[in-house]
C-alpha atoms as a PDB file:
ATOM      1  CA  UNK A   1      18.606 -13.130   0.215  1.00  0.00           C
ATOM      2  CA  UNK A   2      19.909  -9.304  -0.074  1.00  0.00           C
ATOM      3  CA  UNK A   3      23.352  -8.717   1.072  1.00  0.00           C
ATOM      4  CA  UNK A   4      23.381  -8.948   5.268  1.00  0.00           C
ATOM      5  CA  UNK A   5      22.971  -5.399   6.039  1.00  0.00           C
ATOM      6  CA  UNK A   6      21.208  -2.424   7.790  1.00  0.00           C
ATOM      7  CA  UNK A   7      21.515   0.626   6.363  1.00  0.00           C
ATOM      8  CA  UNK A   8      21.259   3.171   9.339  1.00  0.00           C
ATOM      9  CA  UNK A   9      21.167   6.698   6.979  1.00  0.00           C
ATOM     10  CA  UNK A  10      18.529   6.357   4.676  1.00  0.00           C
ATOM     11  CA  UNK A  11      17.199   9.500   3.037  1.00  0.00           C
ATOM     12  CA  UNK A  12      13.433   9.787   3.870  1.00  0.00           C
ATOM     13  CA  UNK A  13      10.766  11.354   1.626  1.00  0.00           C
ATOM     14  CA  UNK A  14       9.849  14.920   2.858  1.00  0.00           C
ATOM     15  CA  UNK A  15       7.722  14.004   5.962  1.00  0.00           C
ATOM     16  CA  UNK A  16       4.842  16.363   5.746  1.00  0.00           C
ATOM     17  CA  UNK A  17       4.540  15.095   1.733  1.00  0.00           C
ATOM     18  CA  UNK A  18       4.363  11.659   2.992  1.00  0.00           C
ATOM     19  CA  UNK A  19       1.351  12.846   5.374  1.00  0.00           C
ATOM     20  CA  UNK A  20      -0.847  14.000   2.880  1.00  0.00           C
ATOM     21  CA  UNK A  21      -0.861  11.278   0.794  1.00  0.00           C
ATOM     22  CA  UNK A  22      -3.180   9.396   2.944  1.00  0.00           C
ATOM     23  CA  UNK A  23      -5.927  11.699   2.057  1.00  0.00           C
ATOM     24  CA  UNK A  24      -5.909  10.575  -1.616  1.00  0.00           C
ATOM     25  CA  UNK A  25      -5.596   6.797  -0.962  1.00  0.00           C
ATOM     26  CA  UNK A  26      -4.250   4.007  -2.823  1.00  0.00           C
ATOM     27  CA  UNK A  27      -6.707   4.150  -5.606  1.00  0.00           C
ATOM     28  CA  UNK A  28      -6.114   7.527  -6.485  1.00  0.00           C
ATOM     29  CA  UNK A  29      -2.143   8.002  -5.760  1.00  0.00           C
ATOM     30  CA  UNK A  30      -1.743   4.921  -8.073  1.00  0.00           C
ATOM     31  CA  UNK A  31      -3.954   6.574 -11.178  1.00  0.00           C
ATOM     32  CA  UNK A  32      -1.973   9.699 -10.335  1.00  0.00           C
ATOM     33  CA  UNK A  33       1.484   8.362 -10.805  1.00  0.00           C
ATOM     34  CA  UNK A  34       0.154   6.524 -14.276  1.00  0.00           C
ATOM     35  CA  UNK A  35      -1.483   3.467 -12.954  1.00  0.00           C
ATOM     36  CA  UNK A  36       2.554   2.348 -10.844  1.00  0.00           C
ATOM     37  CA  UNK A  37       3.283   1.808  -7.703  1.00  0.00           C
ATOM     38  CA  UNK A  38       0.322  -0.554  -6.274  1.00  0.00           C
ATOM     39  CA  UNK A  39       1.403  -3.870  -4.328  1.00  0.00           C
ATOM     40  CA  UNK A  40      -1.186  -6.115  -5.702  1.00  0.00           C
ATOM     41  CA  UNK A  41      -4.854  -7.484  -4.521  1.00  0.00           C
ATOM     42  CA  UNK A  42      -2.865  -9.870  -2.200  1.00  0.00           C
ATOM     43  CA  UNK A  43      -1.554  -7.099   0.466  1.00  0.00           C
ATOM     44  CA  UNK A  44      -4.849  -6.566   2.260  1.00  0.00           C
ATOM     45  CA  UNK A  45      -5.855  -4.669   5.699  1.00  0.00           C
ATOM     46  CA  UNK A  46      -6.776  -6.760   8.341  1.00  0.00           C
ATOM     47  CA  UNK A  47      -8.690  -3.462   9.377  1.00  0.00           C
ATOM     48  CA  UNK A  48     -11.666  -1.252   7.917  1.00  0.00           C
ATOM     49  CA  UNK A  49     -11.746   2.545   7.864  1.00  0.00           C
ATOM     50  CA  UNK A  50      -7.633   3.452   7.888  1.00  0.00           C
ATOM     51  CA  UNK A  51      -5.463   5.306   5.851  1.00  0.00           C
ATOM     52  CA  UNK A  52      -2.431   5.858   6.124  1.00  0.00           C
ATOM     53  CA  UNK A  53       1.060   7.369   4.724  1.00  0.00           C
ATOM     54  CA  UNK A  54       4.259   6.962   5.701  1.00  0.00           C
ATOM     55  CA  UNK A  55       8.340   6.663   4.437  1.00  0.00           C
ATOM     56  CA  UNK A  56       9.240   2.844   4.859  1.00  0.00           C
ATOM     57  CA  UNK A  57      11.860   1.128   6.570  1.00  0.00           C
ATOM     58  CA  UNK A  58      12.260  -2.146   4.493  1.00  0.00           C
ATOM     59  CA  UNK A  59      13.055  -5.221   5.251  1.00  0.00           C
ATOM     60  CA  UNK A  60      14.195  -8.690   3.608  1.00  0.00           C
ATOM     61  CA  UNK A  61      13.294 -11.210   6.037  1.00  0.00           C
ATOM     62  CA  UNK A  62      13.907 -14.866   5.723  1.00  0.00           C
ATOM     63  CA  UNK A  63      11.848 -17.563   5.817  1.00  0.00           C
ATOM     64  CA  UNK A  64       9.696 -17.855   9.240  1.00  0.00           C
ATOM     65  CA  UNK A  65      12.060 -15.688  11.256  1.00  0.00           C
ATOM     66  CA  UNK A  66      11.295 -12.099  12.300  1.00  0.00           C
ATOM     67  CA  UNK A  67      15.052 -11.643  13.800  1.00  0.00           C
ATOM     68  CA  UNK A  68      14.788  -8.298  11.032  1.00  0.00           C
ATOM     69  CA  UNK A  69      12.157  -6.801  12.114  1.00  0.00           C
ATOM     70  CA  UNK A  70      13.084  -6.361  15.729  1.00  0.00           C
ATOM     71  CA  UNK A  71      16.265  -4.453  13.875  1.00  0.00           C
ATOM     72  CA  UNK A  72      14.100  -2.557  11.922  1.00  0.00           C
ATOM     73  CA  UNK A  73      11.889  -1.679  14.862  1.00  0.00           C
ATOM     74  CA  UNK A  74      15.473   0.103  16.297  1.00  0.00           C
ATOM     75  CA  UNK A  75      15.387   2.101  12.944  1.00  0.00           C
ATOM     76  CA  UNK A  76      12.108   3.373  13.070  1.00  0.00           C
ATOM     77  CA  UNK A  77      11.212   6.505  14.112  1.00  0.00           C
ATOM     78  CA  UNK A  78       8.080   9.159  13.842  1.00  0.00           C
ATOM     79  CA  UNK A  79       6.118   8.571  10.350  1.00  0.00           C
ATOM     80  CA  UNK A  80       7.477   5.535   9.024  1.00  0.00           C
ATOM     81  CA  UNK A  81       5.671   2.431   7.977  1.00  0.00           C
ATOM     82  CA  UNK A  82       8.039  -1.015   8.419  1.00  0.00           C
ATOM     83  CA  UNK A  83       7.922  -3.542   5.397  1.00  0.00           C
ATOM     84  CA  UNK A  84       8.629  -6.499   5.428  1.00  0.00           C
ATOM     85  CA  UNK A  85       9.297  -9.251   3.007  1.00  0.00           C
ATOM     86  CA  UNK A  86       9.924 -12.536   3.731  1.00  0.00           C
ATOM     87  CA  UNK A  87      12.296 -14.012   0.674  1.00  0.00           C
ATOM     88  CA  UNK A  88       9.778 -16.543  -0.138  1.00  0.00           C
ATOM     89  CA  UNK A  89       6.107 -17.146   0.679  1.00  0.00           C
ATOM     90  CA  UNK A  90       5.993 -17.360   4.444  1.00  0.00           C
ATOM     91  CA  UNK A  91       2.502 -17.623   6.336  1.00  0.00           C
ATOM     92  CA  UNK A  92       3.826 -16.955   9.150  1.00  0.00           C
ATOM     93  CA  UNK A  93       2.829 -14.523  12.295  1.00  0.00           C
ATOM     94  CA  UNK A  94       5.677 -11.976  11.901  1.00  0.00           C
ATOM     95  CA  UNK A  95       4.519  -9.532  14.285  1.00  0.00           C
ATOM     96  CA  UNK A  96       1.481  -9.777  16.954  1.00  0.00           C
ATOM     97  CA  UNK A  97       0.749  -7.069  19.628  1.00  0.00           C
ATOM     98  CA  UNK A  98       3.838  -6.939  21.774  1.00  0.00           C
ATOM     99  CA  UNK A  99       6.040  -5.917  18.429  1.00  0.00           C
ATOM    100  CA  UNK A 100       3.461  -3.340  17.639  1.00  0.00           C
ATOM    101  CA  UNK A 101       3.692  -1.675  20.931  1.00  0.00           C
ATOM    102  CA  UNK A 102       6.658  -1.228  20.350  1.00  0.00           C
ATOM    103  CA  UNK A 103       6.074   0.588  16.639  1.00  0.00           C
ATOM    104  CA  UNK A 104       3.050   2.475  17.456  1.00  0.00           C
ATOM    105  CA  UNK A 105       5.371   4.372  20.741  1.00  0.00           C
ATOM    106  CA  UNK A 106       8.224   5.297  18.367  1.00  0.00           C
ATOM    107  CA  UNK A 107       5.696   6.484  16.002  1.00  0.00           C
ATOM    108  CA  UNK A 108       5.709   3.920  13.486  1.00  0.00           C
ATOM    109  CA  UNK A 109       2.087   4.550  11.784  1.00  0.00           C
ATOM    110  CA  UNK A 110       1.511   1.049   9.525  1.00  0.00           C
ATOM    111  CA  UNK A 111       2.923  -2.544   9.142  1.00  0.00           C
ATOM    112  CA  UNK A 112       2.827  -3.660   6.006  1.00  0.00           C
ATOM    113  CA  UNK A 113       4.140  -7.178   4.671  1.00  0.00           C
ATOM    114  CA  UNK A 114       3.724  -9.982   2.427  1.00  0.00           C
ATOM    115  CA  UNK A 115       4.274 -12.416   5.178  1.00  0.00           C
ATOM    116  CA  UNK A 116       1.583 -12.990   7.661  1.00  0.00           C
ATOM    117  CA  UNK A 117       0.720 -11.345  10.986  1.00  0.00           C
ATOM    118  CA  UNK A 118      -1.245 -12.432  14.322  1.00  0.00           C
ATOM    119  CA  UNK A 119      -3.340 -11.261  17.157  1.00  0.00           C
ATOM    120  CA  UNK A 120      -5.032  -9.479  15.406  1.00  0.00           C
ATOM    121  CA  UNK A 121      -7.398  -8.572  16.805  1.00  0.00           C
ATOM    122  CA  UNK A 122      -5.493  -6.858  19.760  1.00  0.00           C
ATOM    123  CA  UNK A 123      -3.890  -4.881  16.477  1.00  0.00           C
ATOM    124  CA  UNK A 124      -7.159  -3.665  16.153  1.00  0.00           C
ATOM    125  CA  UNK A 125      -8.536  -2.585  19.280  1.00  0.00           C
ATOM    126  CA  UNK A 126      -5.075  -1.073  19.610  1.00  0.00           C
ATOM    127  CA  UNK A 127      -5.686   0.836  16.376  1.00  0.00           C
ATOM    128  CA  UNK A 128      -2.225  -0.246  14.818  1.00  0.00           C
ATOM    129  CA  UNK A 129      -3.034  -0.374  11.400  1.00  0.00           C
ATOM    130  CA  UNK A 130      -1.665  -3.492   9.247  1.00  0.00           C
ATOM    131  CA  UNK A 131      -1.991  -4.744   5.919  1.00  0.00           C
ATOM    132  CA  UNK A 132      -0.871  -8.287   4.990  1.00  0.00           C
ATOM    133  CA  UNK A 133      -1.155 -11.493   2.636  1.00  0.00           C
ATOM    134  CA  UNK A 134      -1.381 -13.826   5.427  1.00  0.00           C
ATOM    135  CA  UNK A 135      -3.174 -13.868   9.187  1.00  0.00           C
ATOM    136  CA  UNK A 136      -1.406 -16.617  10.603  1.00  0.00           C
ATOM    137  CA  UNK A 137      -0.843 -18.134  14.391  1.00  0.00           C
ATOM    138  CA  UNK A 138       2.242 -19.952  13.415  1.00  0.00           C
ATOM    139  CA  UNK A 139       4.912 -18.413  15.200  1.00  0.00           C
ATOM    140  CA  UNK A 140       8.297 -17.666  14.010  1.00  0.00           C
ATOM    141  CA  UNK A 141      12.145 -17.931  14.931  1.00  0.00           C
ATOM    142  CA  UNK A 142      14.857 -15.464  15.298  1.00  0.00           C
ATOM    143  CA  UNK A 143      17.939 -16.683  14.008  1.00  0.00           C
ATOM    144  CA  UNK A 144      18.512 -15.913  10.277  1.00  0.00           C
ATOM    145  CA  UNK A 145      20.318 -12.570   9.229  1.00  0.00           C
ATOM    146  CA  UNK A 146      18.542 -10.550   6.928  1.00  0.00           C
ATOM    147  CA  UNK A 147      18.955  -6.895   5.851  1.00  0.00           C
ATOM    148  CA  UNK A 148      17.050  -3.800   6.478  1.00  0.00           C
ATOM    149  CA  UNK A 149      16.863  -0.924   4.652  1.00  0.00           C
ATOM    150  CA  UNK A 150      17.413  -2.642   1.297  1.00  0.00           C
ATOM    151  CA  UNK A 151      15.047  -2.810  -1.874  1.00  0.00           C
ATOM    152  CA  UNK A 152      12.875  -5.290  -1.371  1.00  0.00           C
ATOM    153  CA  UNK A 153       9.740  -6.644  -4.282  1.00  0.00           C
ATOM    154  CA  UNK A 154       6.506  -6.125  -2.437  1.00  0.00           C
ATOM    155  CA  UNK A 155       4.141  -7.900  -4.369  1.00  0.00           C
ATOM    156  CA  UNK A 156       3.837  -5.930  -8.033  1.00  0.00           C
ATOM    157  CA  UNK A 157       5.735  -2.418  -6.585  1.00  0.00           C
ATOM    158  CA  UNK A 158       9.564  -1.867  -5.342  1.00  0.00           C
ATOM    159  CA  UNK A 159      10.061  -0.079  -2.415  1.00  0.00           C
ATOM    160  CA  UNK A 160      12.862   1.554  -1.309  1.00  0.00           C
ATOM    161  CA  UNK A 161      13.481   2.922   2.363  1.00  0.00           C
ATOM    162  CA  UNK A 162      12.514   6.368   2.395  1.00  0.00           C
ATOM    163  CA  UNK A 163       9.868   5.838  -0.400  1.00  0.00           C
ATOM    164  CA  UNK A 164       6.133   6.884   0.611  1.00  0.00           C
ATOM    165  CA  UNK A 165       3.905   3.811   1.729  1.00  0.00           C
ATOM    166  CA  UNK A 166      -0.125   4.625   1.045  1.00  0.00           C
ATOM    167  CA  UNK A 167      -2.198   2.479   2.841  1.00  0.00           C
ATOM    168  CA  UNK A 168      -6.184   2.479   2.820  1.00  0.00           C
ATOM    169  CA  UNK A 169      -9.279  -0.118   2.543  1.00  0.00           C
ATOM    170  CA  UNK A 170      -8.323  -0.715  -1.000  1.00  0.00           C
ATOM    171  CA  UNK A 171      -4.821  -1.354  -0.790  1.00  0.00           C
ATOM    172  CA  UNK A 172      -1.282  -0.387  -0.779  1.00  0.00           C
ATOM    173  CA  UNK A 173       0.620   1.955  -3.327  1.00  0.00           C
ATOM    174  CA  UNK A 174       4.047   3.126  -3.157  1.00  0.00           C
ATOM    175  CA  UNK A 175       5.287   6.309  -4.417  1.00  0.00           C
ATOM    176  CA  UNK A 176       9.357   6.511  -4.846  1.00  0.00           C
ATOM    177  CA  UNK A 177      10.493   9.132  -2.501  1.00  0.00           C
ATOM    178  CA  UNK A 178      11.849  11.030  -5.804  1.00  0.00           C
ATOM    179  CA  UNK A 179       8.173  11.706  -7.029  1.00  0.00           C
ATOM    180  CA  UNK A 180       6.544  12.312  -3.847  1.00  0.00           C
ATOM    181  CA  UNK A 181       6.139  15.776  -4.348  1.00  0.00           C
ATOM    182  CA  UNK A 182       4.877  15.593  -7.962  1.00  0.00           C
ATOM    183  CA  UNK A 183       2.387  12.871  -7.346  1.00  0.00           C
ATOM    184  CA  UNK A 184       1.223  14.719  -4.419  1.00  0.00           C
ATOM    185  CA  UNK A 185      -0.120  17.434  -6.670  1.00  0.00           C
ATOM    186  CA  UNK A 186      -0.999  15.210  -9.410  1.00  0.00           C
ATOM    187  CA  UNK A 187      -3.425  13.179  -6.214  1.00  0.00           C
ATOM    188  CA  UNK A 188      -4.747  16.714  -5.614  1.00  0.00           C
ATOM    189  CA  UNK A 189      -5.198  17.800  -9.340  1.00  0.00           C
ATOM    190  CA  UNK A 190      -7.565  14.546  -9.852  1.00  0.00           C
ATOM    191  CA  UNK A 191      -9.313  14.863  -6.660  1.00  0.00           C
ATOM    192  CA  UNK A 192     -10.489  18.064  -7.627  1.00  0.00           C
ATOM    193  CA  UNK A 193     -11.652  16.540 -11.277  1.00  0.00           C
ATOM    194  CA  UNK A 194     -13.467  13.832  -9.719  1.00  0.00           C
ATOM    195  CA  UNK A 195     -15.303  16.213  -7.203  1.00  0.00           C
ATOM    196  CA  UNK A 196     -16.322  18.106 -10.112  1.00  0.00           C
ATOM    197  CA  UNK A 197     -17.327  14.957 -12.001  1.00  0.00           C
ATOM    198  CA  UNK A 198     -19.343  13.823  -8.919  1.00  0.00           C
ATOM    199  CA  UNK A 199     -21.519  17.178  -8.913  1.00  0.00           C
ATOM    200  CA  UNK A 200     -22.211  16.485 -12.849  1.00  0.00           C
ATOM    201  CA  UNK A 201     -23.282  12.850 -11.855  1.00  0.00           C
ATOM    202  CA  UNK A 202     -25.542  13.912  -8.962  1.00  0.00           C
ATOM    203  CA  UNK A 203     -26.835  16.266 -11.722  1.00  0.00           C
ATOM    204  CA  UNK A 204     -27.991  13.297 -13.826  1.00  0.00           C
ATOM    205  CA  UNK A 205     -25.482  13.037 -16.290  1.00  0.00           C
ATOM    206  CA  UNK A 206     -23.968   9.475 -17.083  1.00  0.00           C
ATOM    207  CA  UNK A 207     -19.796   8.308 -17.789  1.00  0.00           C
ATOM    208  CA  UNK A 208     -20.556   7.890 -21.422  1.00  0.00           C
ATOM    209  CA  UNK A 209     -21.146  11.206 -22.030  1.00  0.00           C
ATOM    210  CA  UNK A 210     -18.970  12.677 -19.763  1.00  0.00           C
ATOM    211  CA  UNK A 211     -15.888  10.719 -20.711  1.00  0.00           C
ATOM    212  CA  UNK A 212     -16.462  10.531 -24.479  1.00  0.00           C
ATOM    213  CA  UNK A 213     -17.030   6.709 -24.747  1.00  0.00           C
ATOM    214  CA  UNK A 214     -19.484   6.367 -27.538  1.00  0.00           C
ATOM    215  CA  UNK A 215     -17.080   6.852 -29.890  1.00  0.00           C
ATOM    216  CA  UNK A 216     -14.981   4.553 -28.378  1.00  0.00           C
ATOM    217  CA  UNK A 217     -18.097   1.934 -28.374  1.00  0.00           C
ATOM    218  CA  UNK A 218     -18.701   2.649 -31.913  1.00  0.00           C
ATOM    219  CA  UNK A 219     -15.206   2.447 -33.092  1.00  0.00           C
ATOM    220  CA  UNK A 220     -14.883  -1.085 -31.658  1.00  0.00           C
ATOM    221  CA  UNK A 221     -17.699  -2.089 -33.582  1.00  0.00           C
ATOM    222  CA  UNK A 222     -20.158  -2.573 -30.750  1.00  0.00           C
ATOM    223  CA  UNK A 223     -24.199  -2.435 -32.281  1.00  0.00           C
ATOM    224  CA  UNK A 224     -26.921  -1.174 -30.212  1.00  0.00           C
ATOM    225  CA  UNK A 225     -30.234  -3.252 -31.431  1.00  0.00           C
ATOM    226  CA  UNK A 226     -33.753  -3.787 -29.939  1.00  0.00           C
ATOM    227  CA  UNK A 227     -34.539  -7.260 -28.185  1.00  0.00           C
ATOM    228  CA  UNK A 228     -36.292  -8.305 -31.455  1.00  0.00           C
ATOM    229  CA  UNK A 229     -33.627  -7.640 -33.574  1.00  0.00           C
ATOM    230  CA  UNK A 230     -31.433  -9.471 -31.854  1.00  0.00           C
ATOM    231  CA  UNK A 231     -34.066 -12.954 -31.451  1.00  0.00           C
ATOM    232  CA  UNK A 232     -33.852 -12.176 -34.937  1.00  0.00           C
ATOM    233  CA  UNK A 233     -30.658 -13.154 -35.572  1.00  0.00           C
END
């Protein structure tokens, strides 16, 4: 467990940076900053169709006991995304629809954890968007200190408060609030090559022209033959 804090000042990434992340995605803000930064295949949305950005408010949560988030809820404000991580596997329901009220007044925009979350399917007809390794009914306690605001490992990426949470159908990625600005254009710069790449695509061209991989097949040794030559064998 992190030291027993909560960390009230935290310096947030630049807000309107944070924003426009969300229209790259995951996928992309994760190639941009040199394949870093994504959470894993085990953080997934319990939704379809969101994406979202946002500086985090973290949390280190123990076991079965969501006594941290409802302090982290009191540090949230406009743009954040809360998350949490329990200090060890915990399939437990975290949140459920009264906690995310209470987020998605102040603003919050995402919940993100590697814990578990219920109701949700009052999340989603409320349209509070959450991503999570667990959907669980198992309720938890509130009686464990914790710490907020502290690095915390969620799943393969560090996040630090203030750090820029993308969140979309594929995943989470986390950009360090340090390199928001600089990814941001790097997300922009390989939009803008892919959009051209798609136009060369619908023209009938094909990836192994257009990314130079038959010399990569041929240097791996890799032999094109006809179906009789290779019965032949």
């Amino acid at each position: 467990m992190s030291e027993n804090v909560v960390v009230t000042d935290i310096v947030r990434a630049d807000p309107e940076i944070a924003r426009a992340l969300a229209e790259f995605g995951s996928a992309t803000v994760h190639e941009a900053m040199g394949r870093i930064g994504y959470a894993g295949p085990a953080i997934r949305p319990i939704q379809q169709g969101a994406s979202v950005s946002g500086t985090a408010i973290t949390v280190s949560a123990a076991p079965g006991d969501n006594l941290m988030v409802h302090v982290a809820i009191e540090q949230s404000q406009d743009g954040d995304v809360i998350v949490v991580v329990p200090t060890t596997d915990s399939a437990f329901g975290f949140i459920g629809e009264l906690m995310a009220t209470q987020m998605q007044v102040r603003g919050v925009q995402a919940y993100v954890t590697s814990g578990g979350v219920r109701d949700t399917d009052e999340l989603r007809r409320m349209g509070f968007p959450v991503w999570t390794a667990h959907v669980s009914a198992q309720g938890t306690v509130k009686d464990t200190a914790g710490a907020v605001n502290v690095p915390v490992v969620l799943g393969g990426a560090i996040v630090r408060a203030g750090d820029v949470v993308v969140a979309d159908d594929d995943g989470v990625a986390i950009v360090p609030r340090e390199r928001a600005a600089e990814t941001l254009e790097a997300a922009r710069a390989r939009a803008a090559r892919e959009a051209a790449n798609r136009l060369r695509y619908q023209d009938g061209e094909i990836s192994m022209d257009l990314n130079g991989l038959r010399p990569v097949v041929e240097g791996l040794g890799i032999r094109y033959m006809t179906q009789a030559e290779y019965d032949a064998r």
